[in-house]
PDB file of N, CA and C in Angstrom:
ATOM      1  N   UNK A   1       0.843  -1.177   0.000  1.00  0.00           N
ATOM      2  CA  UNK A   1       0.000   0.000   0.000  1.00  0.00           C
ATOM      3  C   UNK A   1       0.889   1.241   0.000  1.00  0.00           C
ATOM      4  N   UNK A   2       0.504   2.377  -0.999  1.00  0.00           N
ATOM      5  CA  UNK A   2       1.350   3.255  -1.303  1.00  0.00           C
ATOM      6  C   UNK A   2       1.254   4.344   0.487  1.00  0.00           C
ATOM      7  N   UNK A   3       1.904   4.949   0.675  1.00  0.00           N
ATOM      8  CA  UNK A   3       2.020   5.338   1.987  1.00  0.00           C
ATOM      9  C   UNK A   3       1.438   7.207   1.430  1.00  0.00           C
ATOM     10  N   UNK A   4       0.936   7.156   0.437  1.00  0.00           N
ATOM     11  CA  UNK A   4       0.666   8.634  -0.277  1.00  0.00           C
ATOM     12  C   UNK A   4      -1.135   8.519  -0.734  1.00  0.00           C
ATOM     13  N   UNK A   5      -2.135   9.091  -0.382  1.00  0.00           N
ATOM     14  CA  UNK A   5      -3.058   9.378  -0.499  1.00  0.00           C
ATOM     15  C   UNK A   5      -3.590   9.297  -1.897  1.00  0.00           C
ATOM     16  N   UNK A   6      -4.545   8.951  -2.417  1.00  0.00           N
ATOM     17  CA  UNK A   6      -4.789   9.366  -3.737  1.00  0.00           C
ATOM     18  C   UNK A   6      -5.001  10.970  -4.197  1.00  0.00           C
ATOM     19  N   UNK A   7      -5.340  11.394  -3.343  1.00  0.00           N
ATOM     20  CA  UNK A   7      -5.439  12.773  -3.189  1.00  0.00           C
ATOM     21  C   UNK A   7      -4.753  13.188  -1.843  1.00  0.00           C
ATOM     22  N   UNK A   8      -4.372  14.960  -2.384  1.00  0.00           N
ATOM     23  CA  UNK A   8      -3.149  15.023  -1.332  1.00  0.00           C
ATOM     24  C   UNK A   8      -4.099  15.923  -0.052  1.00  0.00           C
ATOM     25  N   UNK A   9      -3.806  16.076   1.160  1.00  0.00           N
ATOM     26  CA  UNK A   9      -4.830  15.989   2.376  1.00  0.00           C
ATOM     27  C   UNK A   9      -4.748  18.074   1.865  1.00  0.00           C
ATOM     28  N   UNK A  10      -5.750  17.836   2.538  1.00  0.00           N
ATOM     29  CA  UNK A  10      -6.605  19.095   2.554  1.00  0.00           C
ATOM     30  C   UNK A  10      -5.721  19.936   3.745  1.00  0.00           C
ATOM     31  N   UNK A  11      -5.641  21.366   3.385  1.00  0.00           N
ATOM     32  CA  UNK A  11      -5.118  22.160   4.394  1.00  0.00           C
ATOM     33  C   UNK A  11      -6.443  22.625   5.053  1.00  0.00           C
ATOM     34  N   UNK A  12      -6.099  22.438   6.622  1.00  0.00           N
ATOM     35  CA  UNK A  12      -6.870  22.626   7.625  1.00  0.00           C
ATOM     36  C   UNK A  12      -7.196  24.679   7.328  1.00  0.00           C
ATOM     37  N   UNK A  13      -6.216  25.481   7.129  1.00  0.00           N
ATOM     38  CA  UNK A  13      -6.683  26.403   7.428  1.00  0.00           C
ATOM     39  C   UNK A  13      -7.708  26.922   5.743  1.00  0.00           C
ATOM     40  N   UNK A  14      -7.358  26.175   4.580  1.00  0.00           N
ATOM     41  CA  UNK A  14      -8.454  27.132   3.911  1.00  0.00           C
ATOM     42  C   UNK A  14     -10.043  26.192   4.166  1.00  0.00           C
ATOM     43  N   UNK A  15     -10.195  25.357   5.102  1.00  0.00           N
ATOM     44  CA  UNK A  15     -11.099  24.449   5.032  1.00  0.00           C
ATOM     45  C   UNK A  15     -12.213  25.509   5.802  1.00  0.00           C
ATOM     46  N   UNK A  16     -11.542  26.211   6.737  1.00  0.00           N
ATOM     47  CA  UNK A  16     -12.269  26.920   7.535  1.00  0.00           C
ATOM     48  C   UNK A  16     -12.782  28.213   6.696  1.00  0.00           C
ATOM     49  N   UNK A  17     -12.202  28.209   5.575  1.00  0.00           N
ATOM     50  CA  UNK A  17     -12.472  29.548   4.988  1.00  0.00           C
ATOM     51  C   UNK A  17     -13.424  29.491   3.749  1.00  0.00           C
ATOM     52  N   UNK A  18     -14.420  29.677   3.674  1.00  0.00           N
ATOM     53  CA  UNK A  18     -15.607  29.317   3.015  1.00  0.00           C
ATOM     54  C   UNK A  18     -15.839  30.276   2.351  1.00  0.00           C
ATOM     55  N   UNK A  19     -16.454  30.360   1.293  1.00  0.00           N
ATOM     56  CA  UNK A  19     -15.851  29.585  -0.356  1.00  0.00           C
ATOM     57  C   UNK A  19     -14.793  30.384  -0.546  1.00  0.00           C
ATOM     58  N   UNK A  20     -13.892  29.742  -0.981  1.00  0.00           N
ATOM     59  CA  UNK A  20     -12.722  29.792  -1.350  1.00  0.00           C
ATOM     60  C   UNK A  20     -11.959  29.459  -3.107  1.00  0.00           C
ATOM     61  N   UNK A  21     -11.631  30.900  -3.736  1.00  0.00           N
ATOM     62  CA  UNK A  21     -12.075  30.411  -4.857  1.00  0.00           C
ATOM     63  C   UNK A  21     -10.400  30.891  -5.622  1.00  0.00           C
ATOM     64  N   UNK A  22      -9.923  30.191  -7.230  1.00  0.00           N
ATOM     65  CA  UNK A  22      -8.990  30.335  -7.481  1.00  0.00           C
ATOM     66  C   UNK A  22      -9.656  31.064  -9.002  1.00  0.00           C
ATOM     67  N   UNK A  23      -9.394  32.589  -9.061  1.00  0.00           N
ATOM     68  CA  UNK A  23      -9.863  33.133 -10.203  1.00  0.00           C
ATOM     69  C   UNK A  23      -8.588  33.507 -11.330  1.00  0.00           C
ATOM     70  N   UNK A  24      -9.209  33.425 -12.465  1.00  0.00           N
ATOM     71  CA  UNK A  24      -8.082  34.179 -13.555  1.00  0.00           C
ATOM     72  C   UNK A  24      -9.623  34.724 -14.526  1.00  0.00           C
ATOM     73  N   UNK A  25      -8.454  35.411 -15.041  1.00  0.00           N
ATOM     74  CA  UNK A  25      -9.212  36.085 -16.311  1.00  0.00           C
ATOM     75  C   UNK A  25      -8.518  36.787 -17.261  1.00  0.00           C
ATOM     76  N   UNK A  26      -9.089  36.864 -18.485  1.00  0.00           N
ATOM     77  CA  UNK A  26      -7.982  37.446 -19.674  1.00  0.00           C
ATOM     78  C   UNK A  26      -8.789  38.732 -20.640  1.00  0.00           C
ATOM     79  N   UNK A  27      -7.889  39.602 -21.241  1.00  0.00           N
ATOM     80  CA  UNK A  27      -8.319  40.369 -21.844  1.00  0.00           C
ATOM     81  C   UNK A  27      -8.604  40.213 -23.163  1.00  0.00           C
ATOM     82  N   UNK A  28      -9.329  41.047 -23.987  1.00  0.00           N
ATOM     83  CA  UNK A  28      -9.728  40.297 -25.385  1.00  0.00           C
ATOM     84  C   UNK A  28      -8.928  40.186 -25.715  1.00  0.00           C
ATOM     85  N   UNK A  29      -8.736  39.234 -26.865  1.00  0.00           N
ATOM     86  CA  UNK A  29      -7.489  39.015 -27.513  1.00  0.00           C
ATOM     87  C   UNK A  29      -6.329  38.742 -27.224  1.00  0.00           C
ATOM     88  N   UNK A  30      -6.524  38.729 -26.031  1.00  0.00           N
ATOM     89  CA  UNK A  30      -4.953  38.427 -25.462  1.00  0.00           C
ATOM     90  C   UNK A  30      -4.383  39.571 -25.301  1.00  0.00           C
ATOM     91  N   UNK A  31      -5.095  40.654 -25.546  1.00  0.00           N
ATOM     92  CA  UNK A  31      -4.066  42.359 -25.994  1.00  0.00           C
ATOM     93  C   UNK A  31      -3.519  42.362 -24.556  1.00  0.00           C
ATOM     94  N   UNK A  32      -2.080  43.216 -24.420  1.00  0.00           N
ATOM     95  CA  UNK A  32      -1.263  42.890 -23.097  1.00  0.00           C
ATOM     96  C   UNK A  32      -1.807  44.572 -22.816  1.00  0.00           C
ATOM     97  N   UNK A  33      -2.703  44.692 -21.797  1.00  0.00           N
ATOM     98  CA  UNK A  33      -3.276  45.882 -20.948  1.00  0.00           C
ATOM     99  C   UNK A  33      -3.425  45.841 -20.168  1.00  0.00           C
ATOM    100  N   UNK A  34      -2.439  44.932 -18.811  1.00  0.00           N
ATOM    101  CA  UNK A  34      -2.362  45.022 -17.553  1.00  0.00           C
ATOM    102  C   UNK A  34      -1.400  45.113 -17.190  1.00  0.00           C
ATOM    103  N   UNK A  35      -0.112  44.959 -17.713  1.00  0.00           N
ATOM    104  CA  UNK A  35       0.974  44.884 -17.388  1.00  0.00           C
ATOM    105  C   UNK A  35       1.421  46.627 -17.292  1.00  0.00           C
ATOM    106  N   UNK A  36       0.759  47.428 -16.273  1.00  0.00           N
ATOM    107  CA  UNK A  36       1.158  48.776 -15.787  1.00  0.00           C
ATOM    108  C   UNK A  36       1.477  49.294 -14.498  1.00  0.00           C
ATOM    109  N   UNK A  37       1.895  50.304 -13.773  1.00  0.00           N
ATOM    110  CA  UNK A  37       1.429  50.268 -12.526  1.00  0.00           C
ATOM    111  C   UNK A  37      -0.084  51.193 -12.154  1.00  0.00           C
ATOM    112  N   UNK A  38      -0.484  51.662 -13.118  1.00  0.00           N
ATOM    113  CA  UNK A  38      -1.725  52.284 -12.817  1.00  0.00           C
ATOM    114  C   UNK A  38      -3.203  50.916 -12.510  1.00  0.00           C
ATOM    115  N   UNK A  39      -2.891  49.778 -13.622  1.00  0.00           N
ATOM    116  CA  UNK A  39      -3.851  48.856 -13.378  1.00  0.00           C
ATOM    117  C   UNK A  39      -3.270  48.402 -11.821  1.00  0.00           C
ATOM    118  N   UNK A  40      -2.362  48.027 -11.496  1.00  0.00           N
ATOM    119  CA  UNK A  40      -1.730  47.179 -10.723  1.00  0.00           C
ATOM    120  C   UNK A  40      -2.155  48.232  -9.708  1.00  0.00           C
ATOM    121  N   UNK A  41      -2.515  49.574  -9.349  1.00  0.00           N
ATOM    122  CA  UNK A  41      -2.602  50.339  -8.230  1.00  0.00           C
ATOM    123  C   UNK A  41      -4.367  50.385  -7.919  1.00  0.00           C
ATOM    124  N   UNK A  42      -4.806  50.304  -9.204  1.00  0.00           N
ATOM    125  CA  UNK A  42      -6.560  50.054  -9.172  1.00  0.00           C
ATOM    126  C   UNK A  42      -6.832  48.627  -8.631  1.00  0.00           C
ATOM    127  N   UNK A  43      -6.019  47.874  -9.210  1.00  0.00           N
ATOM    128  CA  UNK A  43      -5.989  46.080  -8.410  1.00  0.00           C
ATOM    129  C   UNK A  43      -6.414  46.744  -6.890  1.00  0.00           C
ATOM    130  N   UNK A  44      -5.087  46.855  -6.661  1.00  0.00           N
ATOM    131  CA  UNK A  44      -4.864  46.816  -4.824  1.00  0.00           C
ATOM    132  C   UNK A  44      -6.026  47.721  -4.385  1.00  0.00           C
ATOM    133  N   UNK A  45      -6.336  48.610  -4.700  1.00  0.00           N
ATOM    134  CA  UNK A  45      -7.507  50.113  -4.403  1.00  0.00           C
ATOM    135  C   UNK A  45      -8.655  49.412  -4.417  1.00  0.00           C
ATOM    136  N   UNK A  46      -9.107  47.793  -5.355  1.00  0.00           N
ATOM    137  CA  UNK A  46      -9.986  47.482  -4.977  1.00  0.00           C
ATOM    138  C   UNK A  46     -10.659  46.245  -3.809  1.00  0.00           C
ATOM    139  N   UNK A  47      -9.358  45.723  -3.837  1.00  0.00           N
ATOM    140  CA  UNK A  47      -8.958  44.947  -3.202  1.00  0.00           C
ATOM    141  C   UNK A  47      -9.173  44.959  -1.755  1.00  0.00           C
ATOM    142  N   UNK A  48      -8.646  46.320  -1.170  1.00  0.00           N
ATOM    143  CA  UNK A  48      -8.664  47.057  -0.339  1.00  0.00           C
ATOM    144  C   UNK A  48     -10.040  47.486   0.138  1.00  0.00           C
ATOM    145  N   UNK A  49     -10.664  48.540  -0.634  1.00  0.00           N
ATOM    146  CA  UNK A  49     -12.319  48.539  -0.691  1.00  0.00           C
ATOM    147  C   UNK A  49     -13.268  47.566  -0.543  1.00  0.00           C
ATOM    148  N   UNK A  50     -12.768  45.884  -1.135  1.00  0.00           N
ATOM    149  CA  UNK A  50     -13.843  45.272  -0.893  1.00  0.00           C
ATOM    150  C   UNK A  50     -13.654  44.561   0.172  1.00  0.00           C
ATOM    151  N   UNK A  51     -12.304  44.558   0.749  1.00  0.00           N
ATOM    152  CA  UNK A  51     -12.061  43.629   1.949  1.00  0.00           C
ATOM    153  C   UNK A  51     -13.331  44.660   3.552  1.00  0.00           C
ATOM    154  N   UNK A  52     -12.460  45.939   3.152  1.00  0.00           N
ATOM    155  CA  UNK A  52     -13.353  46.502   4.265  1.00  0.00           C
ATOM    156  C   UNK A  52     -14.969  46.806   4.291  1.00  0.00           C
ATOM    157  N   UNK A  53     -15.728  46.859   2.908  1.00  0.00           N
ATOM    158  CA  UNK A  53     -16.918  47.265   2.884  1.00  0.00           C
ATOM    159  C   UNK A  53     -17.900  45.884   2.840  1.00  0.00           C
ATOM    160  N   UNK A  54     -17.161  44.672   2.056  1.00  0.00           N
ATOM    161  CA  UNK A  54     -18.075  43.441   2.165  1.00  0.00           C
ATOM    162  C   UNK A  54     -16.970  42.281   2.690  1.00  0.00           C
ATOM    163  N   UNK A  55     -16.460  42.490   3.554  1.00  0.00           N
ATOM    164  CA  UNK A  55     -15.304  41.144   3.761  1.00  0.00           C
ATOM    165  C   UNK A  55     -14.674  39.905   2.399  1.00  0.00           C
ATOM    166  N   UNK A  56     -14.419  40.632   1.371  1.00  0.00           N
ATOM    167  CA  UNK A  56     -14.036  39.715   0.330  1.00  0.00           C
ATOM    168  C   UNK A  56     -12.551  40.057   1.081  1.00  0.00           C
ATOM    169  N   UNK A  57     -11.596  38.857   0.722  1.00  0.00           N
ATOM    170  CA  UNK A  57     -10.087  38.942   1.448  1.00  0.00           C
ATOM    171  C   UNK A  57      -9.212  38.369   0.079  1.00  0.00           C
ATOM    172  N   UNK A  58      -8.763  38.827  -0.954  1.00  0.00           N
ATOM    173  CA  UNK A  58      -8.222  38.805  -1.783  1.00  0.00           C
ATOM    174  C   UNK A  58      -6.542  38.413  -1.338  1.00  0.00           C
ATOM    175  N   UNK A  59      -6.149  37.073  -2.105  1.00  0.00           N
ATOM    176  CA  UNK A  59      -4.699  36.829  -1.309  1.00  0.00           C
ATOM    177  C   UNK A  59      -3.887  37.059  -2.085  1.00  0.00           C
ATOM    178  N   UNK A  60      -2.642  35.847  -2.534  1.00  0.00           N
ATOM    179  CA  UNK A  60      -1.950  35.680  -3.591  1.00  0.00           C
ATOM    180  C   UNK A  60      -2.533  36.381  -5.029  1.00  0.00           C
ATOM    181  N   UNK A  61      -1.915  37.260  -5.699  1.00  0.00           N
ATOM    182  CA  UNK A  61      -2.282  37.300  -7.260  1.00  0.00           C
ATOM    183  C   UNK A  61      -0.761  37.665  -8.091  1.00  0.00           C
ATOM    184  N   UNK A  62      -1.054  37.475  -9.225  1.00  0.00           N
ATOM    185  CA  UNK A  62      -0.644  37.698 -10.207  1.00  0.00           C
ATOM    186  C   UNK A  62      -0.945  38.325 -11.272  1.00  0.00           C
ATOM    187  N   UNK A  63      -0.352  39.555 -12.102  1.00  0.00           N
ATOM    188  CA  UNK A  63      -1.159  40.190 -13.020  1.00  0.00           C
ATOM    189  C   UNK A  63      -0.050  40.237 -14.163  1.00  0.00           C
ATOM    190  N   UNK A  64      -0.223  39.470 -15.013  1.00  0.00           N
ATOM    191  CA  UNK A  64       0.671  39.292 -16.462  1.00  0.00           C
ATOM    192  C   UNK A  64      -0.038  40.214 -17.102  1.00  0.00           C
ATOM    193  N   UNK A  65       0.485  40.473 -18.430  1.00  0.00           N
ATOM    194  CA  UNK A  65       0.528  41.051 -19.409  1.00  0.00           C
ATOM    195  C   UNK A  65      -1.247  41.198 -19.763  1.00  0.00           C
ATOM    196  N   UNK A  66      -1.734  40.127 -20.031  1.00  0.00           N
ATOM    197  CA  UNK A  66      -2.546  39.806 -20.615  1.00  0.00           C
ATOM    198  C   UNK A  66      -3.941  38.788 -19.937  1.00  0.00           C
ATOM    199  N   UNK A  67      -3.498  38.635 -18.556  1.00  0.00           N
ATOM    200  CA  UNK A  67      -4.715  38.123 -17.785  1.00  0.00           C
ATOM    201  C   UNK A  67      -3.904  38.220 -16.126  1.00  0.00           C
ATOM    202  N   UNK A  68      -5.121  37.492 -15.476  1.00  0.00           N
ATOM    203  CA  UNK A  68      -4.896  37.667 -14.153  1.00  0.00           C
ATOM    204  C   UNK A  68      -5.191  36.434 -13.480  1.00  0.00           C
ATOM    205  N   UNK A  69      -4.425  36.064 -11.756  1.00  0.00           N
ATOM    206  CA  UNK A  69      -4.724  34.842 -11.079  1.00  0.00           C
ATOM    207  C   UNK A  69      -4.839  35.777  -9.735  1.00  0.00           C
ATOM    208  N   UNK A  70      -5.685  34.942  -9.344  1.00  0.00           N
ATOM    209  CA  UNK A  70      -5.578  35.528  -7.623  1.00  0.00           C
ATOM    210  C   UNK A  70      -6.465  34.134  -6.961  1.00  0.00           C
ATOM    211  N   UNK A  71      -6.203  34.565  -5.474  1.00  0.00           N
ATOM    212  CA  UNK A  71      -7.490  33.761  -4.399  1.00  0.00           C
ATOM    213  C   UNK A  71      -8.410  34.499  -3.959  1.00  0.00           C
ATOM    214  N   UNK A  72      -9.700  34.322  -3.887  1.00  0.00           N
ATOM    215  CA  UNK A  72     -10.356  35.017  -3.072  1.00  0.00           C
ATOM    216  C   UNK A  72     -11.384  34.371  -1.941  1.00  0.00           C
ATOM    217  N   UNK A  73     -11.276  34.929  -0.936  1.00  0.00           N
ATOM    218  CA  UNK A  73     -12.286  33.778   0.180  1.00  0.00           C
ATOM    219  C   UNK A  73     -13.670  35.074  -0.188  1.00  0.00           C
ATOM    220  N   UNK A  74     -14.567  34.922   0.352  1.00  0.00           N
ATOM    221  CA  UNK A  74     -15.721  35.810   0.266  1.00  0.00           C
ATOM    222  C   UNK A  74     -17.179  35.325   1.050  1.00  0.00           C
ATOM    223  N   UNK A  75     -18.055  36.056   1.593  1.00  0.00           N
ATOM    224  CA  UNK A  75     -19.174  35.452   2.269  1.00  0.00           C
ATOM    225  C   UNK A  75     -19.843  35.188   1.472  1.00  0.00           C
ATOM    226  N   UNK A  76     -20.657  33.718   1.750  1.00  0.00           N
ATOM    227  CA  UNK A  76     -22.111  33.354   0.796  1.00  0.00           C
ATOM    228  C   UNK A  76     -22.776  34.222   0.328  1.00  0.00           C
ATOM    229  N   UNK A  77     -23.110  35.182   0.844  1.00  0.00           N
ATOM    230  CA  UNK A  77     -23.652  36.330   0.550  1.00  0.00           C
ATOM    231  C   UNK A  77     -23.958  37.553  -0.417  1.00  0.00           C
ATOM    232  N   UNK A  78     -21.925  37.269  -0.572  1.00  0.00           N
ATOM    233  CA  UNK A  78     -21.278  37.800  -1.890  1.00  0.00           C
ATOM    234  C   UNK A  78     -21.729  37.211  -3.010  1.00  0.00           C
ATOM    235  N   UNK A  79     -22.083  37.641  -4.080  1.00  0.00           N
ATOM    236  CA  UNK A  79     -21.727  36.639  -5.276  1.00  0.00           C
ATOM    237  C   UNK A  79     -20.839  36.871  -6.588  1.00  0.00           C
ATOM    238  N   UNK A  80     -20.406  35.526  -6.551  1.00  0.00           N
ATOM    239  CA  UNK A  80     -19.290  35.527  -7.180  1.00  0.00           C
ATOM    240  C   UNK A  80     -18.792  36.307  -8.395  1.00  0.00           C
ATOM    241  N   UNK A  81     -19.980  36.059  -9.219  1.00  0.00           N
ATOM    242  CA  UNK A  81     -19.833  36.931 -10.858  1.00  0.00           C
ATOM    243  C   UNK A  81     -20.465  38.542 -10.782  1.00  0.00           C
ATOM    244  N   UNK A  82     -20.709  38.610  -9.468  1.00  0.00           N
ATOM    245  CA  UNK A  82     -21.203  40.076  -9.812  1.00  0.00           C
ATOM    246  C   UNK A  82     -20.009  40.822  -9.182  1.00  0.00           C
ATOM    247  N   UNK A  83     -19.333  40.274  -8.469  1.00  0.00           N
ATOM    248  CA  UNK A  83     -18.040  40.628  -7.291  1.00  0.00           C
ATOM    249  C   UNK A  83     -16.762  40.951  -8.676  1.00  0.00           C
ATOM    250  N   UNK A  84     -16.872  39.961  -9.627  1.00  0.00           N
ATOM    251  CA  UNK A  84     -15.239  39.779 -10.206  1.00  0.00           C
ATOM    252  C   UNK A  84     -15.627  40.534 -11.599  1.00  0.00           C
ATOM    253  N   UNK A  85     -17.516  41.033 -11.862  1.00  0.00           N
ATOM    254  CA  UNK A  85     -17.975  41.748 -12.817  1.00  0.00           C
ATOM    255  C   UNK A  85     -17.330  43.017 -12.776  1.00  0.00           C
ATOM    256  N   UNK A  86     -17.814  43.274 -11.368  1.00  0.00           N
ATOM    257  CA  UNK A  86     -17.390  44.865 -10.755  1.00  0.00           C
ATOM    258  C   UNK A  86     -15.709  45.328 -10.528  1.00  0.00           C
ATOM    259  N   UNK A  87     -15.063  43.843 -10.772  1.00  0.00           N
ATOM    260  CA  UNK A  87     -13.514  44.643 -10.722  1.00  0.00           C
ATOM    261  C   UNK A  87     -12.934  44.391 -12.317  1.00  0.00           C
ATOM    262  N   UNK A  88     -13.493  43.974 -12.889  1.00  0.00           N
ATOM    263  CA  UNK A  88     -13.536  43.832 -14.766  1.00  0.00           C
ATOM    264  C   UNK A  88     -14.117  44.988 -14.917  1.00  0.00           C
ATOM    265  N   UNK A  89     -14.611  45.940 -14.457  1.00  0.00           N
ATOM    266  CA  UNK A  89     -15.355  47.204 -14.761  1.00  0.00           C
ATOM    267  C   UNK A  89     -14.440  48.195 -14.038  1.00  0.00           C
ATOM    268  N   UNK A  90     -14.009  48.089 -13.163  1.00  0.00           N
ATOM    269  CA  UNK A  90     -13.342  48.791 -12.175  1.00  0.00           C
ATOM    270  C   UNK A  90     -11.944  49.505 -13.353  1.00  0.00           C
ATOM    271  N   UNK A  91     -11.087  47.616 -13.048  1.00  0.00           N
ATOM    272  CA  UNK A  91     -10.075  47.590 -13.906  1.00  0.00           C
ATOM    273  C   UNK A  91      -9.738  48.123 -15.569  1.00  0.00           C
ATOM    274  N   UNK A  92     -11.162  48.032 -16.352  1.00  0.00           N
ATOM    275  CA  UNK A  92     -11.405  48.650 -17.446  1.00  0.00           C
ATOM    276  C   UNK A  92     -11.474  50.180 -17.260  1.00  0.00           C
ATOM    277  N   UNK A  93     -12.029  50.626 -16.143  1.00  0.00           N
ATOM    278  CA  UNK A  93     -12.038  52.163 -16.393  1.00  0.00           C
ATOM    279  C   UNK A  93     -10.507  52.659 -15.717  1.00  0.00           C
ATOM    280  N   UNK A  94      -9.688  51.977 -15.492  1.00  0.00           N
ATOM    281  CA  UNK A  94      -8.374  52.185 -15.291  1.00  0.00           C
ATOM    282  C   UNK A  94      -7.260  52.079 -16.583  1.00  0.00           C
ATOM    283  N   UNK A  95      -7.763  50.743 -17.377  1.00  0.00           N
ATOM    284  CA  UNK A  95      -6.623  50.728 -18.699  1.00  0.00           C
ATOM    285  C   UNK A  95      -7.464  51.390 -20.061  1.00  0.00           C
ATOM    286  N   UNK A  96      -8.902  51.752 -20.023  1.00  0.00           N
ATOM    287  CA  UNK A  96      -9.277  52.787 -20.904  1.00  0.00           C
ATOM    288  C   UNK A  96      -8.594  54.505 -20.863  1.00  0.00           C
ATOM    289  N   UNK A  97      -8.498  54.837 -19.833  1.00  0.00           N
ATOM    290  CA  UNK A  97      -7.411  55.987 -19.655  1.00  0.00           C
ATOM    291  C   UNK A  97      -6.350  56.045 -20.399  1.00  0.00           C
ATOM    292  N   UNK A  98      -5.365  54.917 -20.702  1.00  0.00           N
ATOM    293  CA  UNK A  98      -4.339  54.840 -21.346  1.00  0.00           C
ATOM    294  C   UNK A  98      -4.523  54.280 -22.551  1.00  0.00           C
ATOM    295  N   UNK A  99      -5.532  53.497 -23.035  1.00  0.00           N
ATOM    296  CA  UNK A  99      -5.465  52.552 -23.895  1.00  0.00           C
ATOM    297  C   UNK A  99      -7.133  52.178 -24.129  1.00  0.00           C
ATOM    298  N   UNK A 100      -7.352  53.257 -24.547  1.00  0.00           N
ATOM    299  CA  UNK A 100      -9.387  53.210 -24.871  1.00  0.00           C
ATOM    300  C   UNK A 100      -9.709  52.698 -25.671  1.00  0.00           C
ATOM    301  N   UNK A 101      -9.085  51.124 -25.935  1.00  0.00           N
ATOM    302  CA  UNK A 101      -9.592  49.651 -26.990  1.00  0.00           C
ATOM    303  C   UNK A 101     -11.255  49.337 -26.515  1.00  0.00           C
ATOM    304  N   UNK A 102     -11.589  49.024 -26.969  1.00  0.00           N
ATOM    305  CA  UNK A 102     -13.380  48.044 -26.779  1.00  0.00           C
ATOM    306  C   UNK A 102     -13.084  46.596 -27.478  1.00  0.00           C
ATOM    307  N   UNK A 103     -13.268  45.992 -27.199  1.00  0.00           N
ATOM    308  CA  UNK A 103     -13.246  45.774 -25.923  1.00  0.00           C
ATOM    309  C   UNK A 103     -12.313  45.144 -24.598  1.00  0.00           C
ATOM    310  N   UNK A 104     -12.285  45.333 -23.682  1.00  0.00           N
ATOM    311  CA  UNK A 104     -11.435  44.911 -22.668  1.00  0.00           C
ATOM    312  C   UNK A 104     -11.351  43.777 -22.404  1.00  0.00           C
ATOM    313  N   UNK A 105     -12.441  43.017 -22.209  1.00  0.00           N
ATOM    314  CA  UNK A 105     -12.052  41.991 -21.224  1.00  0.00           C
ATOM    315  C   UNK A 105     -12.899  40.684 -22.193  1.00  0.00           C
ATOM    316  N   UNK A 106     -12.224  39.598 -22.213  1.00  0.00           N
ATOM    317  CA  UNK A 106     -12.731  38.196 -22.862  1.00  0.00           C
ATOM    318  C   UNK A 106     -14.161  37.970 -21.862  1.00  0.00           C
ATOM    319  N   UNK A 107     -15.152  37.240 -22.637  1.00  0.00           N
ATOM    320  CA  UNK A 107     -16.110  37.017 -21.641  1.00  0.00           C
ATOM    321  C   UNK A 107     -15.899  35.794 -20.444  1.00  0.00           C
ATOM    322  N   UNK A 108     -16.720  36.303 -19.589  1.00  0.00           N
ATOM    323  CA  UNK A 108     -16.197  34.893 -18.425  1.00  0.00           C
ATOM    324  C   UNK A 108     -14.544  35.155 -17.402  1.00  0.00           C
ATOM    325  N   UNK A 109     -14.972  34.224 -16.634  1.00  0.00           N
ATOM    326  CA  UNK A 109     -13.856  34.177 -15.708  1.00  0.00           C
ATOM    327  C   UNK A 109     -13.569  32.812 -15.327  1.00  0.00           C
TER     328      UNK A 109
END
């Protein structure tokens, strides 16, 4: 008997943290319109805003060229596509300033 799980054990602390979600998303076309520090300062600005006004807690991310990864824990309450709608809208009225393409963002997340 292999001494390794078929699946590898669950970490106790995101178990407690309900729902817990691993998001990306990309811009049309692939066009590279994140890779700035003005998007990257609207990231954190919202990040920030939604942790304190609805407890969303945004962790780890990453923002390439051309899409994005992050974690986010959030209350049931929240919902999901209207939460990551509003920072695809957020984030668009940040790289339209520099770069006023239509459209921004691929559909979906």
């Amino acid at each position: 008997m292999s001494r390794f799980a078929k699946r590898p054990p669950r970490i106790q602390v995101f178990q407690d943290m309900k729902p817990f979600f691993l998001i990306n998303f990309n811009t049309f076309e692939r066009q590279p319109l994140l890779a700035t520090s003005a998007v990257h300062e609207a990231f954190l600005s919202f990040c920030h805003t939604a942790y304190g006004k609805y407890n969303v807690a945004v962790g780890r991310y990453v923002l390439m060229p051309e899409h994005i990864h992050f974690f986010v824990v959030m209350p049931q309450d929240v919902s999901l596509a209207d939460w990551v709608g509003t920072l695809k809208n957020f984030l668009g009225k940040s790289i339209e300033k520099e770069s006023p393409e239509k459209p921004v963002w691929q559909r979906g997340f």
